[in-house]
N, C-alpha and C. Protein backbone atom coordinates (compact mmCIF):
# COMPACT_ATOMS: atom_id res chain seq x y z
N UNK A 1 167.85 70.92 54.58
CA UNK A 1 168.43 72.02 55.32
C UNK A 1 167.35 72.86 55.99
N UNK A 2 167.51 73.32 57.14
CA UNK A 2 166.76 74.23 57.57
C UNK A 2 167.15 75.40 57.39
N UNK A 3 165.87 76.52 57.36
CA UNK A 3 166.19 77.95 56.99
C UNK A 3 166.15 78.64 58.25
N UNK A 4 167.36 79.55 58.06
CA UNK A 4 167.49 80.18 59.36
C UNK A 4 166.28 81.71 59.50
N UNK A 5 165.42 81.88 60.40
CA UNK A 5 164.62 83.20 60.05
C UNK A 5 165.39 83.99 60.94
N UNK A 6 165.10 85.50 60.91
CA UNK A 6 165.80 86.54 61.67
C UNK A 6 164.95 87.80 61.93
N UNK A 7 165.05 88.31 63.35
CA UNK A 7 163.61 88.58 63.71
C UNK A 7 163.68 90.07 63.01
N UNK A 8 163.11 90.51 62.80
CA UNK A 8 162.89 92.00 61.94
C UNK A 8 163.34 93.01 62.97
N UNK A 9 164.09 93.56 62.68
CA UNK A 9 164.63 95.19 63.55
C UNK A 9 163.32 95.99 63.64
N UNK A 10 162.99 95.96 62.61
CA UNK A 10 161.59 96.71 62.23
C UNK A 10 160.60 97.00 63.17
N UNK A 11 159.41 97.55 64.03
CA UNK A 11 158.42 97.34 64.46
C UNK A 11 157.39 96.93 63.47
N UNK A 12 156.36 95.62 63.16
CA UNK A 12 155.51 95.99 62.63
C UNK A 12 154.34 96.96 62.81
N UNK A 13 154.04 97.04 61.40
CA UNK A 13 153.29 98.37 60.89
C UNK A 13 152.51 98.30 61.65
N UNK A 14 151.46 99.45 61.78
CA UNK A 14 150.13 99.61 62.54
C UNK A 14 149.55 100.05 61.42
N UNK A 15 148.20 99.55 62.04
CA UNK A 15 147.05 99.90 61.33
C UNK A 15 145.94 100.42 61.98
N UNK A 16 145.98 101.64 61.82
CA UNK A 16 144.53 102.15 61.68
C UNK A 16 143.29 102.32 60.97
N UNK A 17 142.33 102.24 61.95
CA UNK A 17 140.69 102.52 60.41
C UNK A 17 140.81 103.80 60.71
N UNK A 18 139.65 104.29 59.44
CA UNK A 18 139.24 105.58 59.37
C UNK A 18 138.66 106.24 60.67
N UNK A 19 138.02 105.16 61.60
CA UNK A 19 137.36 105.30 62.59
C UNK A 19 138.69 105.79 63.87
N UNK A 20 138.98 105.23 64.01
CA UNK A 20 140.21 105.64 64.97
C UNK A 20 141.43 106.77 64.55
N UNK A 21 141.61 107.13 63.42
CA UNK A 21 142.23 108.21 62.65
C UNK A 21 141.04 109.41 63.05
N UNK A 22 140.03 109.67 63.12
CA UNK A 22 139.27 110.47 63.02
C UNK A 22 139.55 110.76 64.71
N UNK A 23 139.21 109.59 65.71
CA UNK A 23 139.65 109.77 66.75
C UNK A 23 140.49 110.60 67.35
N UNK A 24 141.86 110.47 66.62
CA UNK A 24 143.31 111.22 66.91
C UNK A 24 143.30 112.19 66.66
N UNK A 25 142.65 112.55 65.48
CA UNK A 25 142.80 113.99 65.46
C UNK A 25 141.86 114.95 65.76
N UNK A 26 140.20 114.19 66.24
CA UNK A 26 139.68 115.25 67.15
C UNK A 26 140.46 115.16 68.44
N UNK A 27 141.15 114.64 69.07
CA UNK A 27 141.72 114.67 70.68
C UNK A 27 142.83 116.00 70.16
N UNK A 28 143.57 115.65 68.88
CA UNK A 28 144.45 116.68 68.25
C UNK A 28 143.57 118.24 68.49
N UNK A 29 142.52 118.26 67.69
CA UNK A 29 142.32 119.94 67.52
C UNK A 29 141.71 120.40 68.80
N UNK A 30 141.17 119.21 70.05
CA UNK A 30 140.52 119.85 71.27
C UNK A 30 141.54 120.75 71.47
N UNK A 31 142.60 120.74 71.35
CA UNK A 31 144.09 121.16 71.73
C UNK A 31 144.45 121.72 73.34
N UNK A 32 143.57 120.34 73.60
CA UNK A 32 144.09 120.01 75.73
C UNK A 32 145.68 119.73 75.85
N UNK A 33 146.13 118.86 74.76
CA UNK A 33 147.66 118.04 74.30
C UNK A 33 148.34 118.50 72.93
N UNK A 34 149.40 118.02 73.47
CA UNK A 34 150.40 118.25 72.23
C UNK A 34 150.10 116.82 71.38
N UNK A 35 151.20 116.65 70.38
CA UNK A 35 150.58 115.64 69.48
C UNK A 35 151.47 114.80 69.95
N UNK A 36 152.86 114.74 70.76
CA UNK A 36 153.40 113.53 71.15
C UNK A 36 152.76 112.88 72.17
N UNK A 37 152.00 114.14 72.95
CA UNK A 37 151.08 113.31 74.23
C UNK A 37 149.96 113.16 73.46
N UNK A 38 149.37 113.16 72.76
CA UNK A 38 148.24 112.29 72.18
C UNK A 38 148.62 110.97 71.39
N UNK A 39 149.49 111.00 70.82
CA UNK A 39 149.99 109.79 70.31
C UNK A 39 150.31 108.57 71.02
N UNK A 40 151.28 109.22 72.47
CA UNK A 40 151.34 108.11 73.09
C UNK A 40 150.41 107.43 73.85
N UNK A 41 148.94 108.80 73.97
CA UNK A 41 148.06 108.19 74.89
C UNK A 41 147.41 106.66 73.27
N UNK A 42 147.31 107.28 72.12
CA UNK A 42 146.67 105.69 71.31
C UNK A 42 147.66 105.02 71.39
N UNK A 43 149.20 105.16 71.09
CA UNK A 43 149.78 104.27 70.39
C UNK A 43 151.03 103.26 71.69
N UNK A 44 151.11 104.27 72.93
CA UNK A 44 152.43 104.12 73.37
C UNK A 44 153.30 103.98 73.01
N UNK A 45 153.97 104.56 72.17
CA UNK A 45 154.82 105.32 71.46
C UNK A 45 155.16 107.15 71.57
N UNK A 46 156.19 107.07 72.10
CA UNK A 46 156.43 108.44 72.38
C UNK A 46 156.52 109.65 71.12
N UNK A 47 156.71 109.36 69.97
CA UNK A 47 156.77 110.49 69.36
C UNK A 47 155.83 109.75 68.04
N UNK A 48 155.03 110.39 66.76
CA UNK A 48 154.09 110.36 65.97
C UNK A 48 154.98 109.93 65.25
N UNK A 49 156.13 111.08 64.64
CA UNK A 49 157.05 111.01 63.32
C UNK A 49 156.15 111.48 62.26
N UNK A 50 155.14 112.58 61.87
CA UNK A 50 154.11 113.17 61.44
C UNK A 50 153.01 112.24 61.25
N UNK A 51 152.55 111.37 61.83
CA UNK A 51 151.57 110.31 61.36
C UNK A 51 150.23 110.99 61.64
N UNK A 52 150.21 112.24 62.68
CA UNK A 52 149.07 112.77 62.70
C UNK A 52 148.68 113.74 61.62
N UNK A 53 149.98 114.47 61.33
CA UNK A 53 149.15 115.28 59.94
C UNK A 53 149.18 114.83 58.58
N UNK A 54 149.89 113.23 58.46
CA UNK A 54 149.58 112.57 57.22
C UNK A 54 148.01 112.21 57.55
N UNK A 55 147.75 111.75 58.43
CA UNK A 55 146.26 111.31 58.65
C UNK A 55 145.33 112.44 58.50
N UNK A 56 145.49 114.16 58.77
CA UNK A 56 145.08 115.12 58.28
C UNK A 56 144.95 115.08 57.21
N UNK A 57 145.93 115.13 56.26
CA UNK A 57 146.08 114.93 55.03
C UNK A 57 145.03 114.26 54.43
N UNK A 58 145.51 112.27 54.98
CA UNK A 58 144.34 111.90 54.43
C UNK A 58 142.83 112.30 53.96
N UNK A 59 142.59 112.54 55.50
CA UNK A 59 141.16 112.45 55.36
C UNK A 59 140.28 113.96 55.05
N UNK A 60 141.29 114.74 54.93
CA UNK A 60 140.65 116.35 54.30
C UNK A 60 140.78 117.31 55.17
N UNK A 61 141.33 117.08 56.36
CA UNK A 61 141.62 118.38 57.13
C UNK A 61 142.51 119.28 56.76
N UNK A 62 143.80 118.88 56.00
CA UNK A 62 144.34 119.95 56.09
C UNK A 62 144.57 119.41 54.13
N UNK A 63 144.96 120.28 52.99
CA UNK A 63 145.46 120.02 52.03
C UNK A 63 146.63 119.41 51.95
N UNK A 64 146.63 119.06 50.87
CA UNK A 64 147.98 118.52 50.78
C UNK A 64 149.12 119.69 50.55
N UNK A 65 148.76 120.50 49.80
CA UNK A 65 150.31 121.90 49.84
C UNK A 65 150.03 122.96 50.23
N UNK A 66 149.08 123.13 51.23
CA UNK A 66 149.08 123.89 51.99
C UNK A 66 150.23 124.52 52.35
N UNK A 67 150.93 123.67 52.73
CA UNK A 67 152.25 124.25 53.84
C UNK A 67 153.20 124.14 53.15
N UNK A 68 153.45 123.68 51.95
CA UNK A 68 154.66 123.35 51.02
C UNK A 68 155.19 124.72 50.41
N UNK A 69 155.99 125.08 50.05
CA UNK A 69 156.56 125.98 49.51
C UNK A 69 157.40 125.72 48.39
N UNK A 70 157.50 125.74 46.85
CA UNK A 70 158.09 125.17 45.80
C UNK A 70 159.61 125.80 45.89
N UNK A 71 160.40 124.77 45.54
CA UNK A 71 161.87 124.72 45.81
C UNK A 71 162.56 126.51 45.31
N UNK A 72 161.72 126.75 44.55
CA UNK A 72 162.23 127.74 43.06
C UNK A 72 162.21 129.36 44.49
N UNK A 73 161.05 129.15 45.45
CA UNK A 73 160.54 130.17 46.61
C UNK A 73 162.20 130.74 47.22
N UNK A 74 162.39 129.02 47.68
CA UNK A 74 163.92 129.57 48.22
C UNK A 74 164.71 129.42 47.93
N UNK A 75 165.44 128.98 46.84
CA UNK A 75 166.60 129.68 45.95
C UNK A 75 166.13 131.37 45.63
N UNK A 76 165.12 131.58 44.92
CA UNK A 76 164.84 133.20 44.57
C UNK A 76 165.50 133.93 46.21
N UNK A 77 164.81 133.39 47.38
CA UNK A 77 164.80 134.40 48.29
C UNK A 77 166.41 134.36 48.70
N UNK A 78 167.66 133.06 48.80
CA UNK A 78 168.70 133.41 49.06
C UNK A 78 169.38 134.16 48.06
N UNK A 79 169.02 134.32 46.71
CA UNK A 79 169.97 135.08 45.65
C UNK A 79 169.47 136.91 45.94
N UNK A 80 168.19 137.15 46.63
CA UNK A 80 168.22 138.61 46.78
C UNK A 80 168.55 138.92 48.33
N UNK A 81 168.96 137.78 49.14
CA UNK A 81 169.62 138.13 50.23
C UNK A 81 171.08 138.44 49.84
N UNK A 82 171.38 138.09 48.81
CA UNK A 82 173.13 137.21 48.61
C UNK A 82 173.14 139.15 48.08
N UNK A 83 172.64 139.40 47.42
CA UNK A 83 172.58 140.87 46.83
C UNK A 83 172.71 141.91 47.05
N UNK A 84 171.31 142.28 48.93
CA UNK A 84 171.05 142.77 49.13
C UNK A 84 172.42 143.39 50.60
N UNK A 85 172.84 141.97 50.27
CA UNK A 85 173.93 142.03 51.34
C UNK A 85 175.22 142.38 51.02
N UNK A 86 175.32 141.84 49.70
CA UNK A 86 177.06 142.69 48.60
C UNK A 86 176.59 143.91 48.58
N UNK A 87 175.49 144.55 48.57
CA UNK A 87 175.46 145.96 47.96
C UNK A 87 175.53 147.02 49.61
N UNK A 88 175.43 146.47 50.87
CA UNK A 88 175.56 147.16 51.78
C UNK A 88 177.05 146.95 52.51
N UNK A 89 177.90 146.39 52.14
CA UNK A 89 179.49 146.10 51.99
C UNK A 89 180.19 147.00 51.31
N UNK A 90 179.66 147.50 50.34
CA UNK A 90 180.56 148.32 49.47
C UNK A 90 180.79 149.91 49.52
C-alpha cells in the first residue's frame, strides 16, 4: 500500500542564529521602524507575533518579568474598584 502524505497547513519554522537575532533588534532600537516594518524587511512576513521581544528576552535586553504583572495585582485592583464604586451609589 502506499502512504498517502499531506502537505502541512503549517509554515515551516524559521531559524535564526544569534547573529541575525542581534541584527533585528539593533534595526529595532535605531527606532527609524516599527517592529512589523522591520520584520517584514528580514522575514517577509507582515506581522512578528512577538518574535522580536522573545528574542529580547532571549538574549538579555529586556528581562523576563519586567513587564509581567502577577495575577493576584489585578484581582486586588478590581475588588477596590468594585468598592470604591458601591460606596459612591449610596
Amino acid at each position: 500500500m502506499e502512504e498517502k502524505r499531506f502537505k502541512s497547513k503549517q509554515r515551516p519554522s524559521r531559524y535564526f542564529s544569534v547573529k541575525q537575532k542581534h541584527e533585528i533588534i539593533r534595526a529595532y532600537q535605531e527606532g527609524g521602524k516599527s517592529k512589523p516594518q522591520i520584520w517584514q524587511e528580514f522575514t517577509g512576513e507582515p506581522a512578528d507575533k512577538g518574535q522580536i521581544l522573545k528574542f529580547m528576552r532571549q538574549l538579555g535586553y529586556i528581562g523576563e518579568g519586567s513587564t509581567k504583572k502577577p495575577l493576584t495585582f489585578y484581582m486586588e485592583d478590581k475588588k477596590a474598584k468594585k468598592v470604591s464604586t458601591g460606596e459612591l451609589n449610596v
